[in-house]
N, C-alpha and C. Protein backbone atom coordinates (compact mmCIF):
# COMPACT_ATOMS: atom_id res chain seq x y z
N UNK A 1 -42.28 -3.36 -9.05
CA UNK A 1 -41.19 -2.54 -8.55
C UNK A 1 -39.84 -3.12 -8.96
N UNK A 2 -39.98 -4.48 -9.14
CA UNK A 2 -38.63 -5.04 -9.01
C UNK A 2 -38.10 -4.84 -10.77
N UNK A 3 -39.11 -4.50 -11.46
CA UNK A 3 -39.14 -5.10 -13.62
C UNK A 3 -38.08 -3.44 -13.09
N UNK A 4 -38.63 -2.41 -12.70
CA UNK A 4 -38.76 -1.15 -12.84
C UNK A 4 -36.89 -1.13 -12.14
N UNK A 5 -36.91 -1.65 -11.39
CA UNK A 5 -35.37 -1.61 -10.80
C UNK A 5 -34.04 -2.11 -11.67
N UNK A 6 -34.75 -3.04 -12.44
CA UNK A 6 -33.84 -3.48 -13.11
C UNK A 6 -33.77 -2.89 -14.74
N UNK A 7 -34.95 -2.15 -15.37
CA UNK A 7 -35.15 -1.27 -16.54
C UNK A 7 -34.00 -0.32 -16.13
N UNK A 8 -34.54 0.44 -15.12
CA UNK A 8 -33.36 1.78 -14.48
C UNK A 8 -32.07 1.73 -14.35
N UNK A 9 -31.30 0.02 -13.57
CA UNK A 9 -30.04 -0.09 -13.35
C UNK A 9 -29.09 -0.19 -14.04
N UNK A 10 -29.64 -1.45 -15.33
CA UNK A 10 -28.91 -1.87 -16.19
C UNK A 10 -28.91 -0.28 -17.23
N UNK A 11 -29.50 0.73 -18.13
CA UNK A 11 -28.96 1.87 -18.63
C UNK A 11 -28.29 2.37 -17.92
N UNK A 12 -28.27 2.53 -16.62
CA UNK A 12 -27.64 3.55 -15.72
C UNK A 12 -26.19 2.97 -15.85
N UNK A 13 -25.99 1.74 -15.94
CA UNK A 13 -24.86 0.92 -15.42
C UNK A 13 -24.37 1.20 -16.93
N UNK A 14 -24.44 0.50 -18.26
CA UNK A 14 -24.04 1.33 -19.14
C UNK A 14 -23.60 2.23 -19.62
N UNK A 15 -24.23 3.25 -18.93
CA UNK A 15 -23.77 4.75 -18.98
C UNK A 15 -22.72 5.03 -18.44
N UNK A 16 -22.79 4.63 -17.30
CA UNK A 16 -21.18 5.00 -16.17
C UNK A 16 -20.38 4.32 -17.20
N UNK A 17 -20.44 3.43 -17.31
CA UNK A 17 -19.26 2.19 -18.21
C UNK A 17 -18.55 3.27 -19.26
N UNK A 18 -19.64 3.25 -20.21
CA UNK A 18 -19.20 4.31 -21.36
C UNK A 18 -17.93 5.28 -21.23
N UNK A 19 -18.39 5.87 -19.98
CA UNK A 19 -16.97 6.85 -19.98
C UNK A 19 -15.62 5.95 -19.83
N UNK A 20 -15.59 5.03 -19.33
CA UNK A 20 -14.35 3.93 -19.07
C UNK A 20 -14.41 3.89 -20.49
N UNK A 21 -14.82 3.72 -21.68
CA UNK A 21 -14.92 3.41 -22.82
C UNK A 21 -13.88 3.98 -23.37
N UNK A 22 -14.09 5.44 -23.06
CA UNK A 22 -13.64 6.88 -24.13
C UNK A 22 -12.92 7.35 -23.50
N UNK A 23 -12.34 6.84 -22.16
CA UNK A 23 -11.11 7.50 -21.25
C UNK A 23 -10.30 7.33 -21.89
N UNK A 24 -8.93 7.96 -21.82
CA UNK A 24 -7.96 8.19 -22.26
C UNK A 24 -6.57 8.02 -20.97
N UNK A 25 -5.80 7.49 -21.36
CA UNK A 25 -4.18 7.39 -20.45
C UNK A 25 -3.24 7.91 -20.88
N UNK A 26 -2.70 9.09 -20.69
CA UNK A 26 -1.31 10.24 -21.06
C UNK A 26 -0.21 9.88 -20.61
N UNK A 27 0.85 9.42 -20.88
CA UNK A 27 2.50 9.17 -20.34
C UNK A 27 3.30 9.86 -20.67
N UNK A 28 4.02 10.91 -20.52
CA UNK A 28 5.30 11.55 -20.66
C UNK A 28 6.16 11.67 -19.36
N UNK A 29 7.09 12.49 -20.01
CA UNK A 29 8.40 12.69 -19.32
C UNK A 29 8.54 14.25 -19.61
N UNK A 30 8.50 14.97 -18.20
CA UNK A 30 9.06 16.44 -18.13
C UNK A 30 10.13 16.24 -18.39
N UNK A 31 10.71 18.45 -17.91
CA UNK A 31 12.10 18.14 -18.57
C UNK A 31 12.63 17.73 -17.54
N UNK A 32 12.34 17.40 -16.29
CA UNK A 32 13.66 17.24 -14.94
C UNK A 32 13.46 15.17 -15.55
N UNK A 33 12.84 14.77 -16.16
CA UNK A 33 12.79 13.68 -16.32
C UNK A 33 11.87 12.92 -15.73
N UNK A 34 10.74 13.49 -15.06
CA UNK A 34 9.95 12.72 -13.96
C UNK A 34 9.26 12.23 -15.01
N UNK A 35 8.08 10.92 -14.85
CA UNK A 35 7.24 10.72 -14.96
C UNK A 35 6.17 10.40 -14.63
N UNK A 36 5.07 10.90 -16.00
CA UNK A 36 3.61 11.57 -15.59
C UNK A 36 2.70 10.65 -16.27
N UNK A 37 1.53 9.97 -15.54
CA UNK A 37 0.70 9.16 -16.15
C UNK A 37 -0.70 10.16 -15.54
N UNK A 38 -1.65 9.98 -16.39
CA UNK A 38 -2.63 11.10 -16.13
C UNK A 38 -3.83 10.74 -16.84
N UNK A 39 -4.97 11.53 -16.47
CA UNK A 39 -6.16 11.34 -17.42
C UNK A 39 -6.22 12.68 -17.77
N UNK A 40 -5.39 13.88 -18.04
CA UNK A 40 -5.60 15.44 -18.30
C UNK A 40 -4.30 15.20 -19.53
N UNK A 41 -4.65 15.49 -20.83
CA UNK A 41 -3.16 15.87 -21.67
C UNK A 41 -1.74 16.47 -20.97
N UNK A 42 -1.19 16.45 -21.76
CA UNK A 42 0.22 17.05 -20.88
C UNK A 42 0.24 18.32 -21.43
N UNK A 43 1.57 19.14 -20.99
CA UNK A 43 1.40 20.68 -21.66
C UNK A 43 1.65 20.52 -23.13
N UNK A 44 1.69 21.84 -23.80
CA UNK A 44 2.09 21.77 -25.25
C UNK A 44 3.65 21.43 -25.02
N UNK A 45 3.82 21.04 -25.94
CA UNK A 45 4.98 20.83 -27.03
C UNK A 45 5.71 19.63 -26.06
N UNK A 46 5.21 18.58 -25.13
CA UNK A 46 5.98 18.15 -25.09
C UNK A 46 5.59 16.56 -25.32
N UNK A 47 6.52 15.61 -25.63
CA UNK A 47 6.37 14.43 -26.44
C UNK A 47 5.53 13.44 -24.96
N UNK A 48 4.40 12.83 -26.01
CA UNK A 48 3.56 11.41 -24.77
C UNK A 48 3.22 10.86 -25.51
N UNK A 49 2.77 10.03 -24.90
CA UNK A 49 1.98 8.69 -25.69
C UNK A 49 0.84 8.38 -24.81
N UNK A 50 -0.48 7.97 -25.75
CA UNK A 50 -1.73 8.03 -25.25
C UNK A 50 -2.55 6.61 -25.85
N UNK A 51 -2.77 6.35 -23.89
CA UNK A 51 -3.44 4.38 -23.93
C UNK A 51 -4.58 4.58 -23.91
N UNK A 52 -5.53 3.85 -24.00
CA UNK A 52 -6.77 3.30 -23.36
C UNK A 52 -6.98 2.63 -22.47
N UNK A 53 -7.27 3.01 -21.36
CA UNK A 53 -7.24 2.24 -19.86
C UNK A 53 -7.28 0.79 -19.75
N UNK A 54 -7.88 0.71 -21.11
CA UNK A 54 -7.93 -1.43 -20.61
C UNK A 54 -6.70 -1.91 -21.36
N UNK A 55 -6.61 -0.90 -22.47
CA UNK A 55 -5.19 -1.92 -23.11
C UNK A 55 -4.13 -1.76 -22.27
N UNK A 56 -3.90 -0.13 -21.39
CA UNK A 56 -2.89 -0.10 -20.50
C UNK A 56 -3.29 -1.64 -19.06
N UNK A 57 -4.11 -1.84 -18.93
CA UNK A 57 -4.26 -3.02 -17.98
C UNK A 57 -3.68 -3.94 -18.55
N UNK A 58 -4.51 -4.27 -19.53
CA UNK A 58 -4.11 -5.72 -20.07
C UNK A 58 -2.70 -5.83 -20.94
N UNK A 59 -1.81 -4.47 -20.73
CA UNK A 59 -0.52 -5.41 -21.34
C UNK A 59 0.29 -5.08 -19.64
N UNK A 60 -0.25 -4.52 -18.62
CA UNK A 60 0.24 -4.35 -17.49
C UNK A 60 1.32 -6.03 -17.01
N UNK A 61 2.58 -5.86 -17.01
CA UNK A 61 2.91 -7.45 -15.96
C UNK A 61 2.54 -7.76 -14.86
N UNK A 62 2.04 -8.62 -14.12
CA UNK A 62 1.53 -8.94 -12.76
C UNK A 62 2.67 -8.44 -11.94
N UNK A 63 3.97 -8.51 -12.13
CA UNK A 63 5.14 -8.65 -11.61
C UNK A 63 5.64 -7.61 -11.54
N UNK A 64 5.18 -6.12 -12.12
CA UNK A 64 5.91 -4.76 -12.32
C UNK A 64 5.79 -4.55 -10.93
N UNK A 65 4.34 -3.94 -10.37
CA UNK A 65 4.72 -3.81 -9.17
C UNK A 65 5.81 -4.18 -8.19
N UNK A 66 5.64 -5.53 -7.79
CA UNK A 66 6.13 -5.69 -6.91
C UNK A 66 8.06 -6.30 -7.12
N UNK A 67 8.21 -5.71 -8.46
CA UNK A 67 9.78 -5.82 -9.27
C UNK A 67 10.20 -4.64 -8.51
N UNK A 68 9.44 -3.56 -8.58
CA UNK A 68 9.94 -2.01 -8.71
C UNK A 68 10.58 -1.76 -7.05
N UNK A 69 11.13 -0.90 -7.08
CA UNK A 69 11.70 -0.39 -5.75
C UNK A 69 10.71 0.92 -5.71
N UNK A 70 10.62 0.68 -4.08
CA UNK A 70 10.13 2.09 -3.26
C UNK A 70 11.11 3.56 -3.99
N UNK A 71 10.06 4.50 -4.56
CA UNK A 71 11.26 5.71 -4.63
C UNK A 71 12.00 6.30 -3.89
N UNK A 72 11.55 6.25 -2.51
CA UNK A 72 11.94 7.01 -1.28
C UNK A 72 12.89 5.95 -0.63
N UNK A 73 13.38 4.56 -1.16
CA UNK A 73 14.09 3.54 -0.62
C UNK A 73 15.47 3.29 -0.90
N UNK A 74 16.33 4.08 -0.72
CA UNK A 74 17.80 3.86 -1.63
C UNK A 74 18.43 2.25 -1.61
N UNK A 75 18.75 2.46 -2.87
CA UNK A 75 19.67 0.92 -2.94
C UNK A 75 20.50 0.46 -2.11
N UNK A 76 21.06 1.18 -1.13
CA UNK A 76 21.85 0.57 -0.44
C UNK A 76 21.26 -0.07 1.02
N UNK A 77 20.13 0.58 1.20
CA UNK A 77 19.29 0.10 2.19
C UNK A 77 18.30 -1.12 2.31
N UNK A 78 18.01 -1.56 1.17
CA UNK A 78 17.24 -3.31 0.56
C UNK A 78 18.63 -3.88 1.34
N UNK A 79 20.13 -3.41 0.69
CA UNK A 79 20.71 -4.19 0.87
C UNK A 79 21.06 -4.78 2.08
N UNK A 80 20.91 -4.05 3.12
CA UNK A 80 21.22 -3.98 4.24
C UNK A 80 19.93 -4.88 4.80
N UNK A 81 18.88 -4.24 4.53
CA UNK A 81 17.80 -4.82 5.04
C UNK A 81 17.43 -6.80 4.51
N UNK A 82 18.33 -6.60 3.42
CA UNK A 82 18.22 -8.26 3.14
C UNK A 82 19.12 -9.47 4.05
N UNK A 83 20.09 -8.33 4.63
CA UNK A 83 21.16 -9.56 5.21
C UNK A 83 19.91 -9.69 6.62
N UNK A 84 19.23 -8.52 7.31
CA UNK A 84 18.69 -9.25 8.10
C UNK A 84 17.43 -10.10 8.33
N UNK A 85 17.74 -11.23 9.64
CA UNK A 85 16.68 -12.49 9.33
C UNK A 85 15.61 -12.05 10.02
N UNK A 86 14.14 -12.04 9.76
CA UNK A 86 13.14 -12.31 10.33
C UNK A 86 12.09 -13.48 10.30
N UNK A 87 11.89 -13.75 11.51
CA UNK A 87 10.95 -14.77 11.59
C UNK A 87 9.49 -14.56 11.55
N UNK A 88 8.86 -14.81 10.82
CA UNK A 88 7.21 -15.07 11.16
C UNK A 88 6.15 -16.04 11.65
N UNK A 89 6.03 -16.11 12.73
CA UNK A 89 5.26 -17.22 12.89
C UNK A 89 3.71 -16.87 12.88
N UNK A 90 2.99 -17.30 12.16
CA UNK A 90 1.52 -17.14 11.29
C UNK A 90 0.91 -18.58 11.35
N UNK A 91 -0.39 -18.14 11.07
CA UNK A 91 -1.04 -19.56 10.32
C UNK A 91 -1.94 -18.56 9.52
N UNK A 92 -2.55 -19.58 8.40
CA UNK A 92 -2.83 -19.17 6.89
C UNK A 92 -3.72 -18.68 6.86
N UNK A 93 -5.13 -18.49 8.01
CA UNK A 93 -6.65 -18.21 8.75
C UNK A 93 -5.94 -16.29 8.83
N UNK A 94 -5.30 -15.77 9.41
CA UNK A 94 -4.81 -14.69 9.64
C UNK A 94 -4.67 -13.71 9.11
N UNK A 95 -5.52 -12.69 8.85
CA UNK A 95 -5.40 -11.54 8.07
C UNK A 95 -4.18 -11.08 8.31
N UNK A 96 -3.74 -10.63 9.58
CA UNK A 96 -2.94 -9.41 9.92
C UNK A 96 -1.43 -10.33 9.71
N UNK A 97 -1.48 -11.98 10.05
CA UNK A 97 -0.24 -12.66 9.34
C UNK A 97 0.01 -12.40 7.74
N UNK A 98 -0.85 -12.13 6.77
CA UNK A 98 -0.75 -12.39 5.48
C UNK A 98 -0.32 -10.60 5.16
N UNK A 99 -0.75 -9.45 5.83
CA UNK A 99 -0.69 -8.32 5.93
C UNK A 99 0.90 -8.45 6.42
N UNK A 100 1.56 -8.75 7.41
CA UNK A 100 2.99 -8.83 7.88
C UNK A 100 3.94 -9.29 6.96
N UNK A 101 3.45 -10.49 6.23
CA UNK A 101 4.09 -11.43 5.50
C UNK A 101 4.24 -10.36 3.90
N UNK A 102 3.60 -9.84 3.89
CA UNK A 102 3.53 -9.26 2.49
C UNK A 102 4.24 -7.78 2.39
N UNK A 103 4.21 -7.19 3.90
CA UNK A 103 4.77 -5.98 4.05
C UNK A 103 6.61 -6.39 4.61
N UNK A 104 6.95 -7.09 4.92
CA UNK A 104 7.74 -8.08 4.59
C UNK A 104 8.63 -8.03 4.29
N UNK A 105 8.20 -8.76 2.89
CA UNK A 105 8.37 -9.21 1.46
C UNK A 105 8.74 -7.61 0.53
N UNK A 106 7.87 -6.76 0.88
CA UNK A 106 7.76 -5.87 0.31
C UNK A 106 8.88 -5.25 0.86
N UNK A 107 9.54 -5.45 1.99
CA UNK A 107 11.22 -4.51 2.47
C UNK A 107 11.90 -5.41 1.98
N UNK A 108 12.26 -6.62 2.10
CA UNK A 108 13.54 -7.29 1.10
C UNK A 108 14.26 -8.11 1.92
N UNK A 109 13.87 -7.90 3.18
CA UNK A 109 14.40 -8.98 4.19
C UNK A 109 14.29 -10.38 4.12
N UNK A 110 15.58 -11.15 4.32
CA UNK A 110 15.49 -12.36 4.64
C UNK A 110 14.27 -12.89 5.36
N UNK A 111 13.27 -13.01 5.16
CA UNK A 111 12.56 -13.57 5.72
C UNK A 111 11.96 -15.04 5.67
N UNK A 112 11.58 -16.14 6.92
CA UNK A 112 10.98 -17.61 7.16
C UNK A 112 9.88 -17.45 7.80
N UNK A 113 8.99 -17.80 6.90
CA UNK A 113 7.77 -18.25 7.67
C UNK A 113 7.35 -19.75 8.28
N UNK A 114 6.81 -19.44 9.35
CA UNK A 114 6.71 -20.42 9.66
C UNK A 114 4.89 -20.55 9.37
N UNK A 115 4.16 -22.12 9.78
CA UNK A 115 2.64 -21.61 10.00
C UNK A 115 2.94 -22.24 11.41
N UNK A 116 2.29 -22.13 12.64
CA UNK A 116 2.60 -22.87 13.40
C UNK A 116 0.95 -24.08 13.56
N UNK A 117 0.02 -23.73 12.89
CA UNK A 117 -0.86 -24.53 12.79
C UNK A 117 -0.21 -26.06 12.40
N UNK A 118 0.39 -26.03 11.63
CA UNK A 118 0.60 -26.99 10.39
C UNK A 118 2.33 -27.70 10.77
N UNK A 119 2.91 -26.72 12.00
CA UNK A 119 4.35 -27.12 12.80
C UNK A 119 4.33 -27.11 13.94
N UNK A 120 4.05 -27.78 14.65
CA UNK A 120 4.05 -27.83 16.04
C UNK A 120 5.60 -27.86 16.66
N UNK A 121 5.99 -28.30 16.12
CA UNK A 121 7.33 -27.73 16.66
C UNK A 121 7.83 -26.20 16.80
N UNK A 122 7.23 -25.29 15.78
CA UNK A 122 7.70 -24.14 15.47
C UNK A 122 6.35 -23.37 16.63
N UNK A 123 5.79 -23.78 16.62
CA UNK A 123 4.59 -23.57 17.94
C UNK A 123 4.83 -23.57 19.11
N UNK A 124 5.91 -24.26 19.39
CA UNK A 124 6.26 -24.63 20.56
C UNK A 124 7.67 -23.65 20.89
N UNK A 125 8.48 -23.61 19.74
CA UNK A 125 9.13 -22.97 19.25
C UNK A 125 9.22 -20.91 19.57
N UNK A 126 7.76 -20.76 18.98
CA UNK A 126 6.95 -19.13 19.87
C UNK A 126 6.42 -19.44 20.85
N UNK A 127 6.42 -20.11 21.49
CA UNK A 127 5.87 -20.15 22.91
C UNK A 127 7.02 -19.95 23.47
N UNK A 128 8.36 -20.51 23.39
CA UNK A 128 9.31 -20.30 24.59
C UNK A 128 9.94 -19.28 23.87
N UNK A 129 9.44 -18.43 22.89
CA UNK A 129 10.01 -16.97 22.61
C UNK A 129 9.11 -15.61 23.56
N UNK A 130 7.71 -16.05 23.02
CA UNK A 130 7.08 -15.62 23.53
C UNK A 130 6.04 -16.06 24.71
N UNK A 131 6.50 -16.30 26.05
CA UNK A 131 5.99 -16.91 26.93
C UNK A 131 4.70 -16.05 27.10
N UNK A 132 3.07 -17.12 26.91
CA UNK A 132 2.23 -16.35 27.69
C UNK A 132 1.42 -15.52 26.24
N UNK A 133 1.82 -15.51 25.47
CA UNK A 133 1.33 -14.86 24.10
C UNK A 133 1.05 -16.05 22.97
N UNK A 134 -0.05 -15.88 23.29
CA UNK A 134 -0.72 -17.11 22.02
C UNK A 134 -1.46 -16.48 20.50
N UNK A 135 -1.34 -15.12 20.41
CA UNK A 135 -1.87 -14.47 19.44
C UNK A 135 -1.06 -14.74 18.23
N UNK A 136 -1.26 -14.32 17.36
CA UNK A 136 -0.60 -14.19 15.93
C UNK A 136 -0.60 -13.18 15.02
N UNK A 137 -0.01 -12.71 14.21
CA UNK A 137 1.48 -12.98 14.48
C UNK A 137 2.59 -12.76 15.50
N UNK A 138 4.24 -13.38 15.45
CA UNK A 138 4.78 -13.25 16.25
C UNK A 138 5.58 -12.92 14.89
N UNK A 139 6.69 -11.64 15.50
CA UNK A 139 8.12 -11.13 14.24
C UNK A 139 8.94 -11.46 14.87
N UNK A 140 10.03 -12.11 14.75
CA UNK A 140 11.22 -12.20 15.47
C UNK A 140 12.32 -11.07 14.68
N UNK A 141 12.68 -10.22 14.83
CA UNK A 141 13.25 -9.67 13.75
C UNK A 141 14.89 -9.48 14.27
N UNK A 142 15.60 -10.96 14.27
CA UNK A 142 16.95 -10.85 14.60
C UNK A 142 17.24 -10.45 15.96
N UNK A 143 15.83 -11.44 16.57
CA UNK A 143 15.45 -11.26 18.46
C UNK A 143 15.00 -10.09 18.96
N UNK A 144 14.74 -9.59 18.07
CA UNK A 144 13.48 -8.35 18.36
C UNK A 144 12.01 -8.95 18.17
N UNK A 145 11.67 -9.41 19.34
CA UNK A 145 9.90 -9.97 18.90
C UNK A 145 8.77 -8.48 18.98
N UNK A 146 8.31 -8.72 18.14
CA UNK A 146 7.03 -7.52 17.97
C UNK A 146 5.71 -8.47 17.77
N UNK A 147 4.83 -8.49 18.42
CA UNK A 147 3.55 -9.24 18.79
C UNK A 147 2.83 -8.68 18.32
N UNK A 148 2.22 -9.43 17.09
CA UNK A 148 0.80 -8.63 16.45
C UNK A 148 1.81 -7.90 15.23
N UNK A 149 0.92 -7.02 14.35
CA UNK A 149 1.40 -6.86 13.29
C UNK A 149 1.19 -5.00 13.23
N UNK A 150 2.11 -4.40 13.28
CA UNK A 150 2.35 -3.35 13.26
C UNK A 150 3.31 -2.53 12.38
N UNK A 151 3.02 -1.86 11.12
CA UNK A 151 4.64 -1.87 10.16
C UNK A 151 5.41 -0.80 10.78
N UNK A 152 5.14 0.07 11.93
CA UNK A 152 5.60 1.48 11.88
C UNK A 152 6.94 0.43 13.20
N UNK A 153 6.54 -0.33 13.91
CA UNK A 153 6.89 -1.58 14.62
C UNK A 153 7.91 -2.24 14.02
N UNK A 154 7.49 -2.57 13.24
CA UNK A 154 8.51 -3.10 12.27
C UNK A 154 9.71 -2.71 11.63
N UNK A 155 8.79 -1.78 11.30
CA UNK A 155 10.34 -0.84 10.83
C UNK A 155 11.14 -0.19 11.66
N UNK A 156 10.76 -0.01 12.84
CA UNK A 156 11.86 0.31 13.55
C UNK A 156 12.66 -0.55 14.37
N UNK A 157 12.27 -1.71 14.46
CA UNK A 157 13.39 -3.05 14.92
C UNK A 157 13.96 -3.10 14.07
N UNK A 158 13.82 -2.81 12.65
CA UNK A 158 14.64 -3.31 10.99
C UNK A 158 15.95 -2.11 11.40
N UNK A 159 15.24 -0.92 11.35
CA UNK A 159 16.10 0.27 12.08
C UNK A 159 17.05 0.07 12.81
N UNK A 160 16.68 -0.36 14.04
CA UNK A 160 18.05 -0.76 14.79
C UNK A 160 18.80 -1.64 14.38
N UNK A 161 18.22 -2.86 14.08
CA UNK A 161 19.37 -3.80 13.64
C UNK A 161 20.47 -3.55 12.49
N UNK A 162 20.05 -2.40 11.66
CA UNK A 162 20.35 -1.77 10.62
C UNK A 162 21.63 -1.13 11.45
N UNK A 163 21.32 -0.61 12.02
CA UNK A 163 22.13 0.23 12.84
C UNK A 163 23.50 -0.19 13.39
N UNK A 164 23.26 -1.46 13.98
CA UNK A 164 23.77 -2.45 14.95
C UNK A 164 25.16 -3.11 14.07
C-alpha cells in the first residue's frame, strides 16, 4: 500500500507543479494610471510586460513590502503617527507580542520595546502601570495602556492622541 502511495503522489505532485511552470505574470498600467498585476492578459492595445512567477519572486526585494506605504494611509498621517511614543512590553515566547510589535512597526510610530523577561526593571516597571495584570502584551500608547493585543484597539488610542 505504502510503494502504491508513493507511485501515485510523486506524478500527481509533478503535475500540479507543472502549471507553476507555464504560469504567466501580466503588469500594466490603465489609463487612470492604476496598476494591474494578474494571471489573465490585459485588454487589447494596451502596453505590459509579462514575468514568470519565479523570476518575478526571485528578483522580488525582501524590503519592498514593508518600504511601501498603506494606499489608504496619507502622508501626513505616518507623520503624525511617528511623533507618537508607544511602549511595548513583551517577551520573545509571545505570539500576540511579536503580532503587536510588527503591526506597530507597520503604522510608523515611535515605538520601544521592552522584553520584560530579560528586564526586570521594565517588569516591574508594567506592574505599577498595570497593577494586577501579568499577561502580555502591555501598549502604553502615550499612557493609553491597552492589555493584550488588539489592532482595532490600537488604532484608536493612536486616534486620539492624534487628535490631542
Amino acid at each position: 500500500m505504502r510503494i502504491f502511495v508513493k507511485i501515485a503522489v510523486v506524478p500527481l505532485t509533478l503535475f500540479f507543479l507543472s502549471f507553476l511552470a507555464f504560469s504567466q505574470i501580466y503588469k500594466w498600467k490603465d489609463k487612470d494610471g492604476n496598476l494591474h498585476i494578474s494571471s489573465t492578459p490585459p485588454p487589447p492595445g494596451v502596453q505590459w510586460e509579462k514575468k514568470n512567477p519565479q523570476e518575478a519572486l526571485q528578483n522580488q526585494k525582501p524590503n519592498d513590502a514593508a518600504a511601501a506605504k498603506p494606499a489608504n494611509q496619507p502622508a501626513e498621517e505616518q507623520k503624525i503617527y511617528r511623533d507618537i511614543k508607544v511602549i511595548l512590553y513583551e517577551t520573545d515566547w509571545c505570539p500576540y507580542c511579536r503580532k503587536a510589535g510588527e503591526y506597530l512597526k507597520s503604522l510608523g510610530v515611535n515605538l520601544i520595546r521592552y522584553d520584560i523577561d530579560k528586564n526586570p526593571e521594565k517588569r516591574e516597571e508594567k506592574l505599577r502601570k498595570a497593577p494586577g495584570y501579568t499577561g502580555v502584551p502591555l501598549i502604553d500608547v502615550d499612557g493609553i495602556l491597552i492589555r493584550g493585543y488588539g489592532p482595532e484597539h490600537i488604532k484608536e488610542a493612536l486616534e486620539k492622541k492624534r487628535a490631542q
